[in-house]
C-alpha atoms as a PDB file:
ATOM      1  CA  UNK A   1       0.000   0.000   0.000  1.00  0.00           C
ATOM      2  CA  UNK A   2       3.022   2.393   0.894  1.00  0.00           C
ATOM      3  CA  UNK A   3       4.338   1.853  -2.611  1.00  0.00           C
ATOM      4  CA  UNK A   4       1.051   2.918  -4.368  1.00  0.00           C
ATOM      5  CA  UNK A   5       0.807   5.883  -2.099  1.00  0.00           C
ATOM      6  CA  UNK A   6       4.351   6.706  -3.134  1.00  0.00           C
ATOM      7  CA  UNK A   7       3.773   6.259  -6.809  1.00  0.00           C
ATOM      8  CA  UNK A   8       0.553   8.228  -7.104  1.00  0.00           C
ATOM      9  CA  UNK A   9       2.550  11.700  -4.928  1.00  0.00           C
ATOM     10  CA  UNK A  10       5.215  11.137  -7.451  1.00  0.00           C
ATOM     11  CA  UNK A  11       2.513  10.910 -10.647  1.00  0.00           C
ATOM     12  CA  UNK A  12       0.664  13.888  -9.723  1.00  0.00           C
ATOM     13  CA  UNK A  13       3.877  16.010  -8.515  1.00  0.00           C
ATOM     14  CA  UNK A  14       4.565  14.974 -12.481  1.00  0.00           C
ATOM     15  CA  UNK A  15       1.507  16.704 -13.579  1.00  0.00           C
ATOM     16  CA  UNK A  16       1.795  20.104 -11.600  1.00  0.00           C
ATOM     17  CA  UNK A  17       5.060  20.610 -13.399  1.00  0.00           C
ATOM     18  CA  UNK A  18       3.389  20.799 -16.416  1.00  0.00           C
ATOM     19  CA  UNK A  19       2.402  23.914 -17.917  1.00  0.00           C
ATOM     20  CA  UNK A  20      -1.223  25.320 -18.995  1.00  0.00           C
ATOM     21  CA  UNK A  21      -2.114  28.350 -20.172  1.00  0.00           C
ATOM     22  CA  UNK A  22      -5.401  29.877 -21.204  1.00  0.00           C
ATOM     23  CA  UNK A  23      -7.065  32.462 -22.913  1.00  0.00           C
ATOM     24  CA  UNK A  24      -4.001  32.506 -25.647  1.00  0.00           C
ATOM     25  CA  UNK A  25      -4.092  32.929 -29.319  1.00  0.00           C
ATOM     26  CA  UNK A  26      -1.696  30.871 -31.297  1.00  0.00           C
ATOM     27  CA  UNK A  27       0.918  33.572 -33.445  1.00  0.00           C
ATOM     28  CA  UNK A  28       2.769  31.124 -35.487  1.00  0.00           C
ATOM     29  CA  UNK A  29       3.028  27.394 -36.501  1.00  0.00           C
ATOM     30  CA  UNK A  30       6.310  25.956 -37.530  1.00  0.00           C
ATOM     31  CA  UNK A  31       7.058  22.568 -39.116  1.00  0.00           C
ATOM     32  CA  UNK A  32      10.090  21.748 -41.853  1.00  0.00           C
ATOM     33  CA  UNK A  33      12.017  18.984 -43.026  1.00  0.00           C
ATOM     34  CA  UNK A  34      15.010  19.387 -40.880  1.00  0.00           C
ATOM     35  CA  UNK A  35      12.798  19.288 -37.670  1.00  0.00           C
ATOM     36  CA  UNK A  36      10.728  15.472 -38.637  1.00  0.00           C
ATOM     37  CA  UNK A  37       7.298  14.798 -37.797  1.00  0.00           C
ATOM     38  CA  UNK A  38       7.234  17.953 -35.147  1.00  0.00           C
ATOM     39  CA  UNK A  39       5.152  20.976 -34.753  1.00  0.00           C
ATOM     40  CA  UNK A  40       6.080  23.826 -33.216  1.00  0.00           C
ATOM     41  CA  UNK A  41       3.059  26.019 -31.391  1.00  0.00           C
ATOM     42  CA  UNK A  42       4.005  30.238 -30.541  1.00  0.00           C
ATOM     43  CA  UNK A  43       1.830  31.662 -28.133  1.00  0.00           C
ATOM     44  CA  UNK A  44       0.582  35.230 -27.375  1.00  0.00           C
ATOM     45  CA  UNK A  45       1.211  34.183 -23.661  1.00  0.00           C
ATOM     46  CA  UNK A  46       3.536  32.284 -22.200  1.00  0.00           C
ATOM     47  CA  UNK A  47       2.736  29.799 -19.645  1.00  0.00           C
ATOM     48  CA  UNK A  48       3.873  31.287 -16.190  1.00  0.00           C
ATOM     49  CA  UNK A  49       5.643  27.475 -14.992  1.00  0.00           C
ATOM     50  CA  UNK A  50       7.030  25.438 -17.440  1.00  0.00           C
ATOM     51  CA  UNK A  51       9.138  22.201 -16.928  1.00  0.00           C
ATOM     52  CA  UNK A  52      12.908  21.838 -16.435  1.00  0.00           C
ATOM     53  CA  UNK A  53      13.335  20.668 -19.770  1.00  0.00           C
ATOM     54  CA  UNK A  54      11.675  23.657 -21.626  1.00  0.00           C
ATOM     55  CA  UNK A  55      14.486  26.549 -21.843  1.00  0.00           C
ATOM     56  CA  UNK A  56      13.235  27.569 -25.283  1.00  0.00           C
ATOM     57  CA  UNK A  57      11.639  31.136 -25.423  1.00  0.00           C
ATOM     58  CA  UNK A  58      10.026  30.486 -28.866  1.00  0.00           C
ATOM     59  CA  UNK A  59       7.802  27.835 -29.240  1.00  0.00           C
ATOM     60  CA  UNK A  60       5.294  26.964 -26.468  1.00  0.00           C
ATOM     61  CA  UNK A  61       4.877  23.555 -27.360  1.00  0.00           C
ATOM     62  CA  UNK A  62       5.836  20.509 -29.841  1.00  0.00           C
ATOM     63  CA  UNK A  63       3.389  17.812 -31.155  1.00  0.00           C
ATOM     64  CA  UNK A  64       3.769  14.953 -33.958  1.00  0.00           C
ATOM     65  CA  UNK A  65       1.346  15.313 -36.586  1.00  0.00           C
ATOM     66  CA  UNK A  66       2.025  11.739 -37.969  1.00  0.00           C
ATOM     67  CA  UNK A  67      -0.349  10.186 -35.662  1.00  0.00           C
ATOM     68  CA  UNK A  68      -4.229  10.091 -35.350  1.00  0.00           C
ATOM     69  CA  UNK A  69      -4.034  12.167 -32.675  1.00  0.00           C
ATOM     70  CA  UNK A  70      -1.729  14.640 -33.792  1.00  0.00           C
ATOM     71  CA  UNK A  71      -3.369  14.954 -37.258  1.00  0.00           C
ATOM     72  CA  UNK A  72      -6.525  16.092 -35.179  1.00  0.00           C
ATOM     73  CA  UNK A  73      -4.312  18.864 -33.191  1.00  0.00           C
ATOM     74  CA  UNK A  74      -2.795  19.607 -36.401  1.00  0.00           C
ATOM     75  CA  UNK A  75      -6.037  20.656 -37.454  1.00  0.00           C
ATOM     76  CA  UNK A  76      -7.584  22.424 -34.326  1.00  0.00           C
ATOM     77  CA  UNK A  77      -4.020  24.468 -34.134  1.00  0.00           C
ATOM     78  CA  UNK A  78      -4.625  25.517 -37.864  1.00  0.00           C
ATOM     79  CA  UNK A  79      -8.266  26.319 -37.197  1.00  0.00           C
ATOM     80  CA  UNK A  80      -7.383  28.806 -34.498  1.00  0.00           C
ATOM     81  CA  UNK A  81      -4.318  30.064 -35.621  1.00  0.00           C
ATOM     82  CA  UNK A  82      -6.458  31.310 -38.863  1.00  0.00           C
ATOM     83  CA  UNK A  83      -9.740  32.268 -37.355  1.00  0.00           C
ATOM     84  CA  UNK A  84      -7.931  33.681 -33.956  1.00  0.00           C
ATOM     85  CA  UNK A  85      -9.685  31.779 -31.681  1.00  0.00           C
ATOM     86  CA  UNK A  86      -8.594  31.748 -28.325  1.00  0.00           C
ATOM     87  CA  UNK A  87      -7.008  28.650 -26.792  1.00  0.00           C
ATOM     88  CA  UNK A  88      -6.237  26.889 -24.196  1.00  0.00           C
ATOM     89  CA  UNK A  89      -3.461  24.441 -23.907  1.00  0.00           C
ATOM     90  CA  UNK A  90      -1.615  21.945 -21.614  1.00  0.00           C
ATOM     91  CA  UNK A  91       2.358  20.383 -21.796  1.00  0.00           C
ATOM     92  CA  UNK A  92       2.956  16.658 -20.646  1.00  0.00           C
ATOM     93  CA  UNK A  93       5.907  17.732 -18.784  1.00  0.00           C
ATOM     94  CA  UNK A  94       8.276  16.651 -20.914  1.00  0.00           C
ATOM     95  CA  UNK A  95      10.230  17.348 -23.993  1.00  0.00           C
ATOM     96  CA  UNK A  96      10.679  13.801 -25.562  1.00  0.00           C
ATOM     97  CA  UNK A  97       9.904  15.213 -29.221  1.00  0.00           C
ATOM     98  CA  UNK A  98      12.195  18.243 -29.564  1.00  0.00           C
ATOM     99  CA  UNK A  99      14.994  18.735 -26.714  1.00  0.00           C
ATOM    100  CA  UNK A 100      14.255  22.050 -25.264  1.00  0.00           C
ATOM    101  CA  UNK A 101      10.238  22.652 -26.224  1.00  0.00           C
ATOM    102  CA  UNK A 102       7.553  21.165 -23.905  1.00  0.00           C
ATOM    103  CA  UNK A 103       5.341  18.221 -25.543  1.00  0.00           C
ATOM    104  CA  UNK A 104       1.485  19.070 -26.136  1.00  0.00           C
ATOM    105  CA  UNK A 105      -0.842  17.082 -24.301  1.00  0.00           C
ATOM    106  CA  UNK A 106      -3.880  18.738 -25.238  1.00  0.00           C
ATOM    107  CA  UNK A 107      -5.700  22.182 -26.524  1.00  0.00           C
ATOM    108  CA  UNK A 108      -9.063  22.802 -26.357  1.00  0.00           C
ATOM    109  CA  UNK A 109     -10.195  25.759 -28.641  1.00  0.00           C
ATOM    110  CA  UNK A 110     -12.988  28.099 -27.663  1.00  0.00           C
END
């Protein structure tokens, strides 16, 4: 029981790491050969907490568009970057998919 306990603290200290921000509008959208299946997200605000691993002043966040999931951001982030719709987004606390750029875990456009 002491060992669940311990890996559910260490779980959700995980997720308050991550950042969110809301009531953003997405300013650019980058993607190129040299950087593979990765997107690149600019924000009009900057999350106020970030994780370790996110030391670029850029690009909010990263996301693959090769997979069903990201094909469906990929689409959402398009949609608001051209209509200006404000967003809101959230990291995953890391930066597996570019070194230095925080991974997006979800947006939800309003």
């Amino acid at each position: 029981m002491r060992k669940l306990i311990v890996v559910i603290a260490i779980f959700f200290s995980q997720l308050s790491m991550a950042s969110s921000i809301g009531n953003t509008k997405i300013t650019a959208v980058l993607m190129g050969e040299q950087y593979g299946n990765v997107v690149f997200v600019v924000l009009s605000t900057k999350p106020a907490t970030v994780p370790d691993c996110k030391t670029n002043g850029t690009f909010s966040y990263a996301f693959d568009p090769s997979t069903s999931v990201g094909k469906a951001t990929l689409s959402l982030v398009l949609a608001a970057y051209t209509t200006k719709k404000e967003v809101t987004l959230t990291g995953s606390n890391s930066c597996t998919l570019y070194p230095d750029v925080e991974n997006l875990m979800q947006i939800w456009a309003k």
